[in-house]
PDB file of N, CA and C in Angstrom:
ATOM      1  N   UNK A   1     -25.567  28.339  11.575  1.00  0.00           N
ATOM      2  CA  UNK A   1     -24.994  27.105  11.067  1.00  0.00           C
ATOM      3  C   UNK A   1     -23.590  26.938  11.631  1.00  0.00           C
ATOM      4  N   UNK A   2     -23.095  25.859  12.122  1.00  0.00           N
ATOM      5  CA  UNK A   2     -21.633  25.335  12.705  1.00  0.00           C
ATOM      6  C   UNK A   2     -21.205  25.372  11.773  1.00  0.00           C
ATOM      7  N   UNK A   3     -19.745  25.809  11.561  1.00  0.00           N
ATOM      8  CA  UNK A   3     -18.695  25.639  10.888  1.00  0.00           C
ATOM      9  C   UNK A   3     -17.936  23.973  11.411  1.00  0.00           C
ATOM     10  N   UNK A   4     -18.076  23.200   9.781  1.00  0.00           N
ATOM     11  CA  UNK A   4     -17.841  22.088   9.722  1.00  0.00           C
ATOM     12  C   UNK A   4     -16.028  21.818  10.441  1.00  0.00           C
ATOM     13  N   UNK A   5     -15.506  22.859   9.764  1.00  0.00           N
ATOM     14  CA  UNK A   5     -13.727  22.916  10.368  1.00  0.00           C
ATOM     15  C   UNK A   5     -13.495  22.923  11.965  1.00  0.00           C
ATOM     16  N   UNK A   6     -14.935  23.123  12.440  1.00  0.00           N
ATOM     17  CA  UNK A   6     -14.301  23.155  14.035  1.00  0.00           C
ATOM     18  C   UNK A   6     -15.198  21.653  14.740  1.00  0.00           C
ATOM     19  N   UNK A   7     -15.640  20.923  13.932  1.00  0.00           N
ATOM     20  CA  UNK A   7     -16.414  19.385  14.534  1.00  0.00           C
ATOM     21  C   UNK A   7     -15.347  18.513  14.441  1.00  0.00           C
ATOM     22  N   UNK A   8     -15.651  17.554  15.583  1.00  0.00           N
ATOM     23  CA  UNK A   8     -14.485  16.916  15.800  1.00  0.00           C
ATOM     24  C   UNK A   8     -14.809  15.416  14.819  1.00  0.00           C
ATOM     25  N   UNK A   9     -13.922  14.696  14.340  1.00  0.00           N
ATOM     26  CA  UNK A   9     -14.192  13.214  14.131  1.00  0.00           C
ATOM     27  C   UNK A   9     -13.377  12.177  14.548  1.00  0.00           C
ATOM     28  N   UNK A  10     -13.620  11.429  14.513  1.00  0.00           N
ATOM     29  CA  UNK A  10     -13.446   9.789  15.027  1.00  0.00           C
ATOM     30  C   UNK A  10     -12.089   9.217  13.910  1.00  0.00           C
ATOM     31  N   UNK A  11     -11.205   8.268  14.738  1.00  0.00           N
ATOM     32  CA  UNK A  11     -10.551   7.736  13.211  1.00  0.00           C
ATOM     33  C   UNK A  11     -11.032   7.168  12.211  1.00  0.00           C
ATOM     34  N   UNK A  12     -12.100   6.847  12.344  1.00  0.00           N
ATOM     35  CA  UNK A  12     -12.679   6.171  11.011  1.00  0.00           C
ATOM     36  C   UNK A  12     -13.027   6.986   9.486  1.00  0.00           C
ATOM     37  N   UNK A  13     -13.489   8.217  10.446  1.00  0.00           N
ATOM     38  CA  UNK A  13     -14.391   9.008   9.487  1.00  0.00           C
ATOM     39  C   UNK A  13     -13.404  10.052   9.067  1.00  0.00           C
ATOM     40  N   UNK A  14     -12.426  10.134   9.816  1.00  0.00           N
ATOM     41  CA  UNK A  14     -10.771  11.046   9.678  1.00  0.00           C
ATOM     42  C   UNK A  14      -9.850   9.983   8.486  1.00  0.00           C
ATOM     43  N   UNK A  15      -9.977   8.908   8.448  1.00  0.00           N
ATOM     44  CA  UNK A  15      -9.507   8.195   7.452  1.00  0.00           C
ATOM     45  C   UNK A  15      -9.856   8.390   6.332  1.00  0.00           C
ATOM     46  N   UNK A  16     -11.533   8.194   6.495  1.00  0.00           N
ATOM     47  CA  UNK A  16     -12.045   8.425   5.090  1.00  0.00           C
ATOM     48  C   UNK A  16     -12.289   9.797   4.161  1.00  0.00           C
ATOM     49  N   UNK A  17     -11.893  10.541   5.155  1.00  0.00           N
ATOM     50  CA  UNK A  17     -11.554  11.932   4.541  1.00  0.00           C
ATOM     51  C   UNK A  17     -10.063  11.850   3.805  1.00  0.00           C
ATOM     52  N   UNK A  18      -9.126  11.772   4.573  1.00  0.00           N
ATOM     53  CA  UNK A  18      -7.994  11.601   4.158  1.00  0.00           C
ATOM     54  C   UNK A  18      -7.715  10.596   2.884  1.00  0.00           C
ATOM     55  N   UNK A  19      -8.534   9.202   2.647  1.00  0.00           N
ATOM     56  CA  UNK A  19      -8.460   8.389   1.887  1.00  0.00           C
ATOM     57  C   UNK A  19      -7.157   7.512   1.893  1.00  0.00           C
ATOM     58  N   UNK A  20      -6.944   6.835   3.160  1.00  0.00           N
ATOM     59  CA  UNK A  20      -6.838   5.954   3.702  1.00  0.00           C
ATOM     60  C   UNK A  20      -6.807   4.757   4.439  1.00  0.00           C
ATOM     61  N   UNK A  21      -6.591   3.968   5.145  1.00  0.00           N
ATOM     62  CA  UNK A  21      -7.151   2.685   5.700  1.00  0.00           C
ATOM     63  C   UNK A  21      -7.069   3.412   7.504  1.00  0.00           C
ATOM     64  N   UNK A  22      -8.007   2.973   8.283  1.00  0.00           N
ATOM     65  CA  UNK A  22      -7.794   2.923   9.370  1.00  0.00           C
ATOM     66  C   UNK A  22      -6.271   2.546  10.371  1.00  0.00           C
ATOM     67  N   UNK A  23      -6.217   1.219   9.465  1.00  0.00           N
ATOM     68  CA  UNK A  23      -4.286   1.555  10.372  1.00  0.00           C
ATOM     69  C   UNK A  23      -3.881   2.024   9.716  1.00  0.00           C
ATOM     70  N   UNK A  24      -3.559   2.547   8.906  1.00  0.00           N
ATOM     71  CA  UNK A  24      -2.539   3.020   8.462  1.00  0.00           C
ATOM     72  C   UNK A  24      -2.883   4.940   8.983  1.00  0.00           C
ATOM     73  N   UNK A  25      -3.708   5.104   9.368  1.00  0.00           N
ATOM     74  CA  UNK A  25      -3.744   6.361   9.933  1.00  0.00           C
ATOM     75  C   UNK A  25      -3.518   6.010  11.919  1.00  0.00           C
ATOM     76  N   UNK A  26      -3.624   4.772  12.218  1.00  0.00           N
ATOM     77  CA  UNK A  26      -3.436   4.629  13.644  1.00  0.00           C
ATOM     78  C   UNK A  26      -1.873   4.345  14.229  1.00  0.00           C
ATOM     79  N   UNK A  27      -1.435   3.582  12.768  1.00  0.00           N
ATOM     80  CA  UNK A  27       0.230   3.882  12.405  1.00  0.00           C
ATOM     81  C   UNK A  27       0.750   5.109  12.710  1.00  0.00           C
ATOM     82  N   UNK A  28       0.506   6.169  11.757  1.00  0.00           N
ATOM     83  CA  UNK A  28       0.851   7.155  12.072  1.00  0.00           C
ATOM     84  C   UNK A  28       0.697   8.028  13.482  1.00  0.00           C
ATOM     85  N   UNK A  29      -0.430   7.595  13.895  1.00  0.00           N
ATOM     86  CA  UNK A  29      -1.141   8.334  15.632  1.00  0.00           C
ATOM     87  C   UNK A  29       0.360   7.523  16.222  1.00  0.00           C
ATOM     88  N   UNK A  30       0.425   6.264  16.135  1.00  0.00           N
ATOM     89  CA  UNK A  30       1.147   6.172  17.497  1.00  0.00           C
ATOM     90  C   UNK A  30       2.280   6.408  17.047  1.00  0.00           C
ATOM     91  N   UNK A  31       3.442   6.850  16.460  1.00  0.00           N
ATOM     92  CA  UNK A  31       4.517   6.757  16.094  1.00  0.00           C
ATOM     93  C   UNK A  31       4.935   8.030  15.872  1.00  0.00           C
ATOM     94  N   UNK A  32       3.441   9.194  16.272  1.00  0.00           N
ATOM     95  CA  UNK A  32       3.782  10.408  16.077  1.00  0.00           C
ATOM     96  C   UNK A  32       4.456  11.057  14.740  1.00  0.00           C
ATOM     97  N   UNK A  33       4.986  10.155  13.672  1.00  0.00           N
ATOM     98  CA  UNK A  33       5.279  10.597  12.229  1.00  0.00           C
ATOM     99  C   UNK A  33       4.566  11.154  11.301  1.00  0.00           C
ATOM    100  N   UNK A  34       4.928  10.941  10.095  1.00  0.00           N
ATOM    101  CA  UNK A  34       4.034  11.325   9.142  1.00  0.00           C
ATOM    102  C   UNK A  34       3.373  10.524   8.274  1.00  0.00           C
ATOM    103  N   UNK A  35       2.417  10.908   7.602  1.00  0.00           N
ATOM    104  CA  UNK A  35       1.356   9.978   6.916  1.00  0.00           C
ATOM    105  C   UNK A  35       1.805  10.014   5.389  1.00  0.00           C
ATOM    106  N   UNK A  36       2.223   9.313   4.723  1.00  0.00           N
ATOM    107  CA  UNK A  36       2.345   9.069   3.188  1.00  0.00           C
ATOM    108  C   UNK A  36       3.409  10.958   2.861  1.00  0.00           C
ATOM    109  N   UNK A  37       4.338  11.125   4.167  1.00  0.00           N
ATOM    110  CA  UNK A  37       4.951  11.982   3.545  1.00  0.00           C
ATOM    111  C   UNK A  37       4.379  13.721   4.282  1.00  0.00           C
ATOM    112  N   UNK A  38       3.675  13.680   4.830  1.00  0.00           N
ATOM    113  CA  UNK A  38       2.800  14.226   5.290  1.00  0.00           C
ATOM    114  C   UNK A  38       2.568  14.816   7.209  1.00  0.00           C
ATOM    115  N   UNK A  39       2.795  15.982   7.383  1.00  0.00           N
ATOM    116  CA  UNK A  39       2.666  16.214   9.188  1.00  0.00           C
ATOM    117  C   UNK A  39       1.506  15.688   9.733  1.00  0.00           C
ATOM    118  N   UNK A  40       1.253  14.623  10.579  1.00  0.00           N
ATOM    119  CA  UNK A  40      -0.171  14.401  10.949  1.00  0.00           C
ATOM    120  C   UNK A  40      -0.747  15.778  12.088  1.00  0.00           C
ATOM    121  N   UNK A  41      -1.932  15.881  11.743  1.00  0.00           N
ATOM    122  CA  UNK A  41      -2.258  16.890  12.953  1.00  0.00           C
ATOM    123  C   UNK A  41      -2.455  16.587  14.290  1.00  0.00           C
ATOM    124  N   UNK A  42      -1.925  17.016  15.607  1.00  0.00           N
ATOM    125  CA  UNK A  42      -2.161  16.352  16.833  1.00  0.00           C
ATOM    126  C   UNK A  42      -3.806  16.129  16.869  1.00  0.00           C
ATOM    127  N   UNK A  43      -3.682  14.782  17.324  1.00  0.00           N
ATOM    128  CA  UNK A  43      -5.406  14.428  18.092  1.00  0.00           C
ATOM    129  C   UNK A  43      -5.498  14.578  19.166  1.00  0.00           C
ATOM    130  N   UNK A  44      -6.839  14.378  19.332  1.00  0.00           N
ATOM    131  CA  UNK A  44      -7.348  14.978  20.780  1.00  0.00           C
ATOM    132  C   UNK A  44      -7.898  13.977  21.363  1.00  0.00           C
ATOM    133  N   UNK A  45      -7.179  13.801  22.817  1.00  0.00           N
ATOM    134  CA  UNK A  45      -7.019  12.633  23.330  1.00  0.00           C
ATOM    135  C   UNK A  45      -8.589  12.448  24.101  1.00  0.00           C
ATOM    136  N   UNK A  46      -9.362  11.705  23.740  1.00  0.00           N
ATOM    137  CA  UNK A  46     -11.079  11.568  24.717  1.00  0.00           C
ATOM    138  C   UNK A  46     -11.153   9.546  25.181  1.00  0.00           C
ATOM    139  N   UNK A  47     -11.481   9.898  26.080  1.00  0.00           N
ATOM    140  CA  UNK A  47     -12.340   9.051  26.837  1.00  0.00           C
ATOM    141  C   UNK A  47     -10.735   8.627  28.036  1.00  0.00           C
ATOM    142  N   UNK A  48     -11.435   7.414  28.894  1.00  0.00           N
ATOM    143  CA  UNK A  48     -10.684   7.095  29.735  1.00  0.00           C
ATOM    144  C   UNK A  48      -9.732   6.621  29.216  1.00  0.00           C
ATOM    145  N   UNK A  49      -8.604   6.881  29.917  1.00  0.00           N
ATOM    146  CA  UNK A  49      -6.922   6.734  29.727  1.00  0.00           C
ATOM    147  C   UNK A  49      -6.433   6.804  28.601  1.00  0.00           C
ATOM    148  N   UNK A  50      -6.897   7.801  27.728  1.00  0.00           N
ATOM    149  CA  UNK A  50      -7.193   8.691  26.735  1.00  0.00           C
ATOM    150  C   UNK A  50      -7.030   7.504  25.653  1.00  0.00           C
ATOM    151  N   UNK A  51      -7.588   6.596  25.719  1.00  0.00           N
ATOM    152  CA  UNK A  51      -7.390   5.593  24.059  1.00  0.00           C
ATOM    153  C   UNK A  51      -8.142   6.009  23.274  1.00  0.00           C
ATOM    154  N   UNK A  52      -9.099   6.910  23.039  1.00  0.00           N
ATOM    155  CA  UNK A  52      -9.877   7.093  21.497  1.00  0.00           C
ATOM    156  C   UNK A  52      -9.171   8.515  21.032  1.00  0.00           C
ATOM    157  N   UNK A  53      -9.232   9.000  19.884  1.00  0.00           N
ATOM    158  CA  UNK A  53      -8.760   9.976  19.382  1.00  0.00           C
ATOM    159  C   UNK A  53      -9.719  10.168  18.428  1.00  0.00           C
ATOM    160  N   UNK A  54      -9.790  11.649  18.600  1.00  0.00           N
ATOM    161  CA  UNK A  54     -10.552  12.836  17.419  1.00  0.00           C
ATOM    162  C   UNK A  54      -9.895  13.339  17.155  1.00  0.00           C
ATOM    163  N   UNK A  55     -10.489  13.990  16.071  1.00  0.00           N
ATOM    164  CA  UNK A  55      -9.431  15.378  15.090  1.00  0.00           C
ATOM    165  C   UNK A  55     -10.072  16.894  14.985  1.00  0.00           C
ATOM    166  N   UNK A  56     -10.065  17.421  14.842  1.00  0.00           N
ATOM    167  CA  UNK A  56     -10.855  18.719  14.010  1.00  0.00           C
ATOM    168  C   UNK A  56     -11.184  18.850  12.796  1.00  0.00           C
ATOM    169  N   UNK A  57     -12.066  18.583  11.872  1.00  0.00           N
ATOM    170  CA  UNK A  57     -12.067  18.456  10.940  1.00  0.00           C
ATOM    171  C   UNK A  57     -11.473  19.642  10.071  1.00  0.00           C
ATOM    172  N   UNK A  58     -11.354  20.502  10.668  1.00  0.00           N
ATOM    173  CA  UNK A  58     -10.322  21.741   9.547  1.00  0.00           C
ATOM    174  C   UNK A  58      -8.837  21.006   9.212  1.00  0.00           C
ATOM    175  N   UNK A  59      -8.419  20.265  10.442  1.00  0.00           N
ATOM    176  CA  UNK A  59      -7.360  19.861  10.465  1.00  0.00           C
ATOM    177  C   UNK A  59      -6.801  18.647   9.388  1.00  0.00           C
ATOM    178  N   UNK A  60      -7.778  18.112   9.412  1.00  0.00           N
ATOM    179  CA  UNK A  60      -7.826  16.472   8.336  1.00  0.00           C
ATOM    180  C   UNK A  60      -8.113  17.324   7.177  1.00  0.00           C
ATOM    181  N   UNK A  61      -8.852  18.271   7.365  1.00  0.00           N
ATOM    182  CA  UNK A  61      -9.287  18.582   5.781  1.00  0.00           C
ATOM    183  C   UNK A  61      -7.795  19.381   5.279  1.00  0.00           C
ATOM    184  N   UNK A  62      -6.828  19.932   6.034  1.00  0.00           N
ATOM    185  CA  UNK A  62      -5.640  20.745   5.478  1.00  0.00           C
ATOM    186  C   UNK A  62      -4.866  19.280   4.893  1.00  0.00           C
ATOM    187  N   UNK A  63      -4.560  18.557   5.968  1.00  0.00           N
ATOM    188  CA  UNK A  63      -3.578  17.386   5.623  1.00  0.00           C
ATOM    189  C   UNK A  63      -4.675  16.468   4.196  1.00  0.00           C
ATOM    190  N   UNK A  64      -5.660  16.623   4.226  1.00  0.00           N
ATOM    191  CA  UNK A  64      -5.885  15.429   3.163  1.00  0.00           C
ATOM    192  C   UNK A  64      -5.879  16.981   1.777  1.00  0.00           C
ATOM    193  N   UNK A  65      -5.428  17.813   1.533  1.00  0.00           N
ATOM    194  CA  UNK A  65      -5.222  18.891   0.730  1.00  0.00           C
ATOM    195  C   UNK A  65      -3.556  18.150   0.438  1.00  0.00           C
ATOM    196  N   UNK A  66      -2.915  18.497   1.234  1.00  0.00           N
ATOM    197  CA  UNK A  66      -1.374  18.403   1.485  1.00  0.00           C
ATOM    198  C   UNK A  66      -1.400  16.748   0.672  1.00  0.00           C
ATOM    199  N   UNK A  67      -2.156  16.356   1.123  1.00  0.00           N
ATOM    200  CA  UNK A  67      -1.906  14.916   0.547  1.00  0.00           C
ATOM    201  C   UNK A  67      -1.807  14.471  -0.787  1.00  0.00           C
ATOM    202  N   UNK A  68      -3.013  15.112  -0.897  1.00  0.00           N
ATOM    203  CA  UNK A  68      -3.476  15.213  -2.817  1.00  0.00           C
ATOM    204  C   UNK A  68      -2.406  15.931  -3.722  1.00  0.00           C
ATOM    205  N   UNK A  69      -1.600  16.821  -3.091  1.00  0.00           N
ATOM    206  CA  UNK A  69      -0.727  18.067  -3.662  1.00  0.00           C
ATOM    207  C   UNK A  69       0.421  16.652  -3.972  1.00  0.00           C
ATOM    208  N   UNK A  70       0.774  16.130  -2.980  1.00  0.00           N
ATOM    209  CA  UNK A  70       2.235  15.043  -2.906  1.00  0.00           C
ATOM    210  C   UNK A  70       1.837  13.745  -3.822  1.00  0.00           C
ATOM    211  N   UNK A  71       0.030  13.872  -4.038  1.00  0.00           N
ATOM    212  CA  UNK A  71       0.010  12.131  -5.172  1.00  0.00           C
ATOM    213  C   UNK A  71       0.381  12.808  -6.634  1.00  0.00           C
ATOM    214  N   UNK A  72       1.119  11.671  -7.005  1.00  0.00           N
ATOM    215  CA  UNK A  72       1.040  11.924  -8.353  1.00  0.00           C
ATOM    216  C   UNK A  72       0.217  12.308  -9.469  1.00  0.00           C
ATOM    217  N   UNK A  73      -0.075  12.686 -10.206  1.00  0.00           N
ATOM    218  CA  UNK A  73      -1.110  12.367 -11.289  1.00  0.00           C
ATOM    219  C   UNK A  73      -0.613  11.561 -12.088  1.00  0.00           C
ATOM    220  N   UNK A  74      -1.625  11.100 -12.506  1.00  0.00           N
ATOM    221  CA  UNK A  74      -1.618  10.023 -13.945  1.00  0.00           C
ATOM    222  C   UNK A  74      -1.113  11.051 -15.268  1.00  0.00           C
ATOM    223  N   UNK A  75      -0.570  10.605 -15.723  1.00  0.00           N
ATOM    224  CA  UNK A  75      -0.425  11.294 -17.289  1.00  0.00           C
ATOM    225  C   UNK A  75      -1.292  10.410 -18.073  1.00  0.00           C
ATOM    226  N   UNK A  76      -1.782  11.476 -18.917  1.00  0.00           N
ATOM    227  CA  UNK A  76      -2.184  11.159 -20.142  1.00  0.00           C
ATOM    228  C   UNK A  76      -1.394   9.828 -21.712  1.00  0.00           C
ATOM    229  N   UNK A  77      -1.817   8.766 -21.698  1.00  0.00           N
ATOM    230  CA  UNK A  77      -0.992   8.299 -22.980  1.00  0.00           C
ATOM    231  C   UNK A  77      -1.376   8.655 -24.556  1.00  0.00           C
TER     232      UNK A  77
END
């Protein structure tokens, strides 16, 4: 069986892990910053004149961890 942490994904499906919108994760790609507070992980530059980007999914899966740690919770009333 493949270990899921080493398959690559697409921004779409890297968004929806993270639980975000597509730009707002393509925001972050080009500007090289951070996401809601957050280190983005370098992507991996594929196809001609490298415009599409993948991730590793170990990688999205650390940052959308990191992410959840920085949201708030709701309190209880």
């Amino acid at each position: 069986m493949k270990d899921f942490r080493k398959e690559r994904l697409g921004v779409a499906n890297a968004a929806r892990l993270l639980g975000v919108s597509v730009n707002e994760l393509k925001d972050a790609i080009r500007n090289e910053g951070r996401l809601r507070g957050v280190i983005m992980p370098k992507p991996i530059l594929c196809g001609v004149g490298a415009v599409h980007y993948q991730f590793y999914a170990g990688d999205i899966m650390d940052c959308a961890a990191q992410l959840k740690m920085k949201t708030p919770r709701a309190t209880p009333n």
